[in-house]
N, C-alpha and C. Protein backbone atom coordinates (compact mmCIF):
# COMPACT_ATOMS: atom_id res chain seq x y z
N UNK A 1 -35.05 72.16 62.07
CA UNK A 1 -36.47 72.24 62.29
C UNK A 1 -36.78 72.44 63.77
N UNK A 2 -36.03 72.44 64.54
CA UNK A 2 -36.02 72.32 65.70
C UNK A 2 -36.57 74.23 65.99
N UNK A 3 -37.14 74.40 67.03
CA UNK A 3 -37.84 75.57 67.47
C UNK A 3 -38.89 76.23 66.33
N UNK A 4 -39.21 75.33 65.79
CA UNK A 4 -40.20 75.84 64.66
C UNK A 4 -41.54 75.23 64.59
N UNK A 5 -42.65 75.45 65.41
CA UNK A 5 -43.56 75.35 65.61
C UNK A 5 -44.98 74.21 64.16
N UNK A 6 -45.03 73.05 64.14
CA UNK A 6 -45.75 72.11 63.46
C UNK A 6 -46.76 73.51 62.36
N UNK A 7 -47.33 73.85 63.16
CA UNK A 7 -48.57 74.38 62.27
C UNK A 7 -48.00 75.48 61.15
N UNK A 8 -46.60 76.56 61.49
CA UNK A 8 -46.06 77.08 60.97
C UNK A 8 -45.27 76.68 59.90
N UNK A 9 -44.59 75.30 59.72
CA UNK A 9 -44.34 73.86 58.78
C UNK A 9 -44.55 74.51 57.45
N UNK A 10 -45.69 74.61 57.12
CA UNK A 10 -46.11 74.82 55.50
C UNK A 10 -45.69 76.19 55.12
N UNK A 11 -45.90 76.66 55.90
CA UNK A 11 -45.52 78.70 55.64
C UNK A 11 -44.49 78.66 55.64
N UNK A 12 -43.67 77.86 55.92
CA UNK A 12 -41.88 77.77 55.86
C UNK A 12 -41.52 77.04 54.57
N UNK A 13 -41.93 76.36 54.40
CA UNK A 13 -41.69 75.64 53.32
C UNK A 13 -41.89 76.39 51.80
N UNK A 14 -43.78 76.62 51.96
CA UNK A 14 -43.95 77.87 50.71
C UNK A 14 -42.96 78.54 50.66
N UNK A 15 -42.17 79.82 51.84
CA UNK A 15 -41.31 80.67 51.56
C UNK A 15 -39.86 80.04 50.93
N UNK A 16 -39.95 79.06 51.62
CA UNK A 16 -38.22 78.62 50.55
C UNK A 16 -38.50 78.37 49.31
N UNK A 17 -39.77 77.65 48.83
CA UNK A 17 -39.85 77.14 47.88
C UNK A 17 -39.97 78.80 46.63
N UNK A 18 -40.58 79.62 47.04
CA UNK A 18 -40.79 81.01 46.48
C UNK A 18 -39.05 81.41 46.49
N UNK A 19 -38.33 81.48 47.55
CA UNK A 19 -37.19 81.67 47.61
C UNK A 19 -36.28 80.98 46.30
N UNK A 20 -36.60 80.12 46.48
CA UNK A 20 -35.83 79.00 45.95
C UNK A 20 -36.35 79.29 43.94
N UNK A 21 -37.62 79.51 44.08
CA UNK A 21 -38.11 79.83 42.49
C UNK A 21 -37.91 81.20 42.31
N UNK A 22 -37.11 82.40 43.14
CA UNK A 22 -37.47 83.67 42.88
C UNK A 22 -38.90 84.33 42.44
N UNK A 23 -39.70 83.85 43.34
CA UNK A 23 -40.84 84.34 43.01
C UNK A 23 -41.61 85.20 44.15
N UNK A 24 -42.36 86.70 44.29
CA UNK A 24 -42.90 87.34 45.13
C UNK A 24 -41.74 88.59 44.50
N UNK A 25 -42.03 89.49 45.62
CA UNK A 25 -41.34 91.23 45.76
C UNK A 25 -40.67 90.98 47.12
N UNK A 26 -41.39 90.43 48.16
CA UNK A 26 -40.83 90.61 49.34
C UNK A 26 -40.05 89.17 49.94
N UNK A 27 -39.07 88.84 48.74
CA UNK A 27 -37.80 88.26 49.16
C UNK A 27 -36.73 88.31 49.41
N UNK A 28 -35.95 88.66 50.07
CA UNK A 28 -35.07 88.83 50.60
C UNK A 28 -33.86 88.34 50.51
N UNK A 29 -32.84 88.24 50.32
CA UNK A 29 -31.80 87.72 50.57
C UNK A 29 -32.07 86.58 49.69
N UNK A 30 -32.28 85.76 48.69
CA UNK A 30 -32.60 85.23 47.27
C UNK A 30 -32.20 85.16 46.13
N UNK A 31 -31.47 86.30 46.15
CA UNK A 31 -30.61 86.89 44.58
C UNK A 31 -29.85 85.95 44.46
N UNK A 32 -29.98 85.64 43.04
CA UNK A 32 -28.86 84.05 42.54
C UNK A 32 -29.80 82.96 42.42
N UNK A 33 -31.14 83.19 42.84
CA UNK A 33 -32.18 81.47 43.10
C UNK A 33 -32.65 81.83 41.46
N UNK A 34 -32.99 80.91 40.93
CA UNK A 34 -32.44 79.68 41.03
C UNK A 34 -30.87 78.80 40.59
N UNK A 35 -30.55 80.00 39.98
CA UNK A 35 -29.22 79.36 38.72
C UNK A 35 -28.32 78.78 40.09
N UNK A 36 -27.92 79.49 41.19
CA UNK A 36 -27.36 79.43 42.53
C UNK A 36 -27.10 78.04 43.38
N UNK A 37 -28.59 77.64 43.53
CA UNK A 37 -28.84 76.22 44.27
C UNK A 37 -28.62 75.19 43.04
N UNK A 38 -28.78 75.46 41.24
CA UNK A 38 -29.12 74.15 40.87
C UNK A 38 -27.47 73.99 40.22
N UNK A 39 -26.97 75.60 40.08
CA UNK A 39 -25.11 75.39 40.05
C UNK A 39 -24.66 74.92 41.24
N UNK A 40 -24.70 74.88 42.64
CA UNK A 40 -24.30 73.82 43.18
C UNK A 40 -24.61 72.41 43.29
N UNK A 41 -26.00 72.39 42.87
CA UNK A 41 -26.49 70.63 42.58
C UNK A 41 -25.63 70.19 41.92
N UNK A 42 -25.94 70.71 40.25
CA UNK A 42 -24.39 70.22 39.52
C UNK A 42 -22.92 70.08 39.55
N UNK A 43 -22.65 70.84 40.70
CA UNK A 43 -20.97 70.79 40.83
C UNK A 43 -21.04 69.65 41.88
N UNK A 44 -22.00 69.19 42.88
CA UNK A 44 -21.72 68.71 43.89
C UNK A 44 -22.01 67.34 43.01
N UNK A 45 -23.05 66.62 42.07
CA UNK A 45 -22.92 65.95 41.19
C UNK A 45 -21.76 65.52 40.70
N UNK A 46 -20.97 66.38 39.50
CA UNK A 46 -20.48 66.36 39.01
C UNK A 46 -18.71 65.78 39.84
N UNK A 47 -18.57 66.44 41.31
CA UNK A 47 -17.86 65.78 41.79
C UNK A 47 -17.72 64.54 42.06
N UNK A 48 -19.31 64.46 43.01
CA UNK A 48 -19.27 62.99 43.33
C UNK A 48 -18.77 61.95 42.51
N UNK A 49 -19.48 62.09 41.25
CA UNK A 49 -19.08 61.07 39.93
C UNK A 49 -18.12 60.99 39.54
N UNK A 50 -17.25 62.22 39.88
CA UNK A 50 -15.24 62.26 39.85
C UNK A 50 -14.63 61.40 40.54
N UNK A 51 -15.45 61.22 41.39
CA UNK A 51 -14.84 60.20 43.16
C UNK A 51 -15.23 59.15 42.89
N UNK A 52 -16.06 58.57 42.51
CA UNK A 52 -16.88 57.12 42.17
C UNK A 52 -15.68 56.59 40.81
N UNK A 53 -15.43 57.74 40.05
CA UNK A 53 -14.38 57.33 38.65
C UNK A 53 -13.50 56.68 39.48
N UNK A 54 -13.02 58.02 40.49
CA UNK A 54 -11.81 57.12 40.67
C UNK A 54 -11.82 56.15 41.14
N UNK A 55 -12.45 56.25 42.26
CA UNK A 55 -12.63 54.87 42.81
C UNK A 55 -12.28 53.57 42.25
N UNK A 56 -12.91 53.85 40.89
CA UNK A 56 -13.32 52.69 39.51
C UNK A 56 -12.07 52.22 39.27
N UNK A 57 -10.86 52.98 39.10
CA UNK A 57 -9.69 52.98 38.14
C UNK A 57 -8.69 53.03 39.21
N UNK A 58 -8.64 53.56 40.41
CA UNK A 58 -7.69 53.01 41.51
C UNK A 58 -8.52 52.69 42.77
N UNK A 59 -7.83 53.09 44.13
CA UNK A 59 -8.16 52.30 44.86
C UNK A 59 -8.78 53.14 45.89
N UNK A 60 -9.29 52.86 46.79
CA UNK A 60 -10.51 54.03 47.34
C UNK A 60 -9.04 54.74 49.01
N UNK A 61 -8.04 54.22 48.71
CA UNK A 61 -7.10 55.42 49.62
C UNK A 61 -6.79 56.18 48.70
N UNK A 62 -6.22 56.17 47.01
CA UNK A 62 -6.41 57.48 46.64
C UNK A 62 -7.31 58.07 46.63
N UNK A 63 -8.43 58.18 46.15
CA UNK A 63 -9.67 58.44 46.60
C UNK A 63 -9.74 59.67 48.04
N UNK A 64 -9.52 58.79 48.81
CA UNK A 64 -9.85 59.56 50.01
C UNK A 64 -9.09 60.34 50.34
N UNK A 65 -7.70 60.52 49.82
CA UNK A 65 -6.40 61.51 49.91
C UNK A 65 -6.96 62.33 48.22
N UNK A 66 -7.68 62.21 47.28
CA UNK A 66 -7.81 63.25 46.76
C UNK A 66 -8.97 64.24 47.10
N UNK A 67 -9.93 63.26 48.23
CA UNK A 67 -11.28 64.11 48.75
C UNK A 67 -10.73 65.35 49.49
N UNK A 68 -9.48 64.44 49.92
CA UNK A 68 -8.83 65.47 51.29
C UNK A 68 -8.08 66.56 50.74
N UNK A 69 -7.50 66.32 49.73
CA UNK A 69 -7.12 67.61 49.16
C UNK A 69 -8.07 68.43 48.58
N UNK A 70 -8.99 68.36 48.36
CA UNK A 70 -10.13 69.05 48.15
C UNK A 70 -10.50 70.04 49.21
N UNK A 71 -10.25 69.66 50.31
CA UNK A 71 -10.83 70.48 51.45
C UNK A 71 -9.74 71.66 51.46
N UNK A 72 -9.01 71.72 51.78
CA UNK A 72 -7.81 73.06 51.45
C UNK A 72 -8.11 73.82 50.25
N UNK A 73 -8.53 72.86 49.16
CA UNK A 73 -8.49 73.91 47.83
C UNK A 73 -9.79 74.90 48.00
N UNK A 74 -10.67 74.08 49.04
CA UNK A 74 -12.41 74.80 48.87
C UNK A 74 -11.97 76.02 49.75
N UNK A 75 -11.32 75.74 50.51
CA UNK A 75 -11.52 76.56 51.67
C UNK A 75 -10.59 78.29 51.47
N UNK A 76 -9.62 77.84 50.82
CA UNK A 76 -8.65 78.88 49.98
C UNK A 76 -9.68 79.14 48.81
N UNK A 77 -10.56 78.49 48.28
CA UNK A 77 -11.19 79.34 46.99
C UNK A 77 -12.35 80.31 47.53
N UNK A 78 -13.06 79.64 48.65
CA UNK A 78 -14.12 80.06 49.45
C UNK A 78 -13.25 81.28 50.68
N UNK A 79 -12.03 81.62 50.62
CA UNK A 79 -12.09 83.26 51.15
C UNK A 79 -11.55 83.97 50.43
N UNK A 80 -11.40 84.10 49.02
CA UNK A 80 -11.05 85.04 48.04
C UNK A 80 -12.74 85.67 48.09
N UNK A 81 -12.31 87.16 47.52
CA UNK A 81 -13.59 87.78 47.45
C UNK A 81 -14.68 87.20 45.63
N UNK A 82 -15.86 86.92 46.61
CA UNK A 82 -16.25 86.08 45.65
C UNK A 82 -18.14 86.54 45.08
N UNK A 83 -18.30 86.84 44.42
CA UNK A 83 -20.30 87.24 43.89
C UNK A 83 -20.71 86.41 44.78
N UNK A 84 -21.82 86.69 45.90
CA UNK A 84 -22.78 86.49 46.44
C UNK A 84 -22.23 86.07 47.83
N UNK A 85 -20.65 86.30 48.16
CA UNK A 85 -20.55 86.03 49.60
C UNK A 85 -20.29 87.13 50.20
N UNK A 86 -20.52 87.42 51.52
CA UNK A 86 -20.73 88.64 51.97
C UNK A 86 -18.78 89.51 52.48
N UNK A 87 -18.15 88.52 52.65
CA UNK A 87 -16.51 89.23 52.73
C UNK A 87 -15.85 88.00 52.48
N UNK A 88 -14.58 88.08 51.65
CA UNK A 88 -13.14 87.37 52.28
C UNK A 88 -12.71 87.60 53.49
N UNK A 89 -12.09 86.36 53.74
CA UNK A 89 -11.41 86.24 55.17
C UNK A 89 -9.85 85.75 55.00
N UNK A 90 -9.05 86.35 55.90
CA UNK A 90 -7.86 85.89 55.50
C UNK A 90 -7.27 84.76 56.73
N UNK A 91 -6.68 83.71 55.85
CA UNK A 91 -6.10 82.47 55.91
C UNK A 91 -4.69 82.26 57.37
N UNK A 92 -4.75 81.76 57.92
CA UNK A 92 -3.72 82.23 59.17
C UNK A 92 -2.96 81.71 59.13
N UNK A 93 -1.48 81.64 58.86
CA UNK A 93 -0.25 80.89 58.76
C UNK A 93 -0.49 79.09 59.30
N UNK A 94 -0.89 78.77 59.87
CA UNK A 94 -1.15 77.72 60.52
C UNK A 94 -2.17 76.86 59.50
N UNK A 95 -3.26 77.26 58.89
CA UNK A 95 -3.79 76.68 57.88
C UNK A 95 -2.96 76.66 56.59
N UNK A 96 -1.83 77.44 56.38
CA UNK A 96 -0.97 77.72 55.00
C UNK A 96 -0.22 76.52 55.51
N UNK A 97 0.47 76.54 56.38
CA UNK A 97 1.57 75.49 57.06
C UNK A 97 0.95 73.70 56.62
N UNK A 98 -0.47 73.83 57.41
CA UNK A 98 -1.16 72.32 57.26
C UNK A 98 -1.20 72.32 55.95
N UNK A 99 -2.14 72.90 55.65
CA UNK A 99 -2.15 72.44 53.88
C UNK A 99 -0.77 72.35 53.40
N UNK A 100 0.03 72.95 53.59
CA UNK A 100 1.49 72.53 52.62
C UNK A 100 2.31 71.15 52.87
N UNK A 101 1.89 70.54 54.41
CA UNK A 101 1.93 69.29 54.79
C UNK A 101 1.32 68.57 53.97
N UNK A 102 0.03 69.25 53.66
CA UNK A 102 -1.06 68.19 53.53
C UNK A 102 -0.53 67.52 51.86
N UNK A 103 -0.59 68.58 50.86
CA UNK A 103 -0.20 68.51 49.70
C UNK A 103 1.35 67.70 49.82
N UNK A 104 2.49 67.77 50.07
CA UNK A 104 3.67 67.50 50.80
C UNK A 104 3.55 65.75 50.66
N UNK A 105 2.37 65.47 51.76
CA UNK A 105 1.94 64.35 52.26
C UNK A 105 1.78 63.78 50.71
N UNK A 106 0.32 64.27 50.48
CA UNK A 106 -0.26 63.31 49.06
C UNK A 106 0.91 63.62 48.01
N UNK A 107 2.02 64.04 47.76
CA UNK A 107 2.93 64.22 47.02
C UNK A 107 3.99 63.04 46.99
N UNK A 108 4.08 62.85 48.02
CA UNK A 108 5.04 61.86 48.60
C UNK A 108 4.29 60.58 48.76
N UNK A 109 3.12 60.46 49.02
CA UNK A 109 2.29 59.01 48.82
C UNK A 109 2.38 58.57 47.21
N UNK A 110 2.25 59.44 46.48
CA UNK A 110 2.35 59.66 44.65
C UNK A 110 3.15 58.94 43.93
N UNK A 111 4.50 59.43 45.02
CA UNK A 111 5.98 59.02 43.99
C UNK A 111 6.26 58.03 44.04
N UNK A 112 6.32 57.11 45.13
CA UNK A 112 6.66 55.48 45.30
C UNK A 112 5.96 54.50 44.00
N UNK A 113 4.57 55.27 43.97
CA UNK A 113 3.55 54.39 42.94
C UNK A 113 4.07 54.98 41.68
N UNK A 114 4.31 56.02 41.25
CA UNK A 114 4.19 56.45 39.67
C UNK A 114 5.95 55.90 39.61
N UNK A 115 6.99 55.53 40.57
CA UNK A 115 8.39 54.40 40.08
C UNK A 115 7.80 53.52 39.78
N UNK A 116 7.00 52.82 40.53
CA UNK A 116 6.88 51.57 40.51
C UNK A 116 6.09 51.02 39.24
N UNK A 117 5.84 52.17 38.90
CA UNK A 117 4.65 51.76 37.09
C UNK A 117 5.78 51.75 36.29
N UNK A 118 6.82 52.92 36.48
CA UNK A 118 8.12 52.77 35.48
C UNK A 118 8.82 51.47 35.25
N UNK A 119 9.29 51.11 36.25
CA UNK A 119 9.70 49.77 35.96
C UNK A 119 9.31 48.39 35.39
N UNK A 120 7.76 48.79 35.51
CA UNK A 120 7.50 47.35 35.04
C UNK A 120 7.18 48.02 33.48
């Protein structure tokens, strides 16, 4: 909101909200509103409540090592060429390297716990 003038406030707002309902001729850059914004409401939903499960049923460090693997998977799904983003970008050895740590990592945090259920 910052450099955006108080009185101008409402005229900004109408336009997203038109944006946001696909409504007018002279919108721009919009295509996808609404199915767009309320398919990410629901996925971002639908995660959260994945994370809160787990939470429920283990302990909030898995949890936070499965948030974290999340971030590699978004970021590899988010530069394949994809409807409504403007290019793929390609991935630089150095992000392939971390993430394979990263996975590596939560792989090896995994195994100690899924013996230790065997035995008992």
């Amino acid at each position: 909101m910052k450099g955006i003038p108080f009185a101008q406030l409402p005229s900004y707002f109408k336009s997203g909200v038109g944006c946001f309902l696909n409504v007018g001729t002279n919108t721009s850059g919009c295509e996808g509103s609404p199915l767009l914004p309320l398919l990410y409401i629901a996925t971002n939903l639908l995660f959260n409540i994945s994370v809160l499960n787990l939470v429920k049923i283990s302990s909030a460090v898995v949890s936070s090592l499965a948030v974290m693997l999340s971030v590699p998977i978004s970021i590899y799904i988010l530069s394949v060429p994809l409807p409504y983003l403007p290019e793929s970008s390609t991935l630089s050895p150095f992000f392939l390297f971390g993430s394979l740590i990263l996975v590596l990592g939560l792989i090896l945090y995994t195994l100690p716990q899924a013996s230790k259920q065997h035995r008992n």
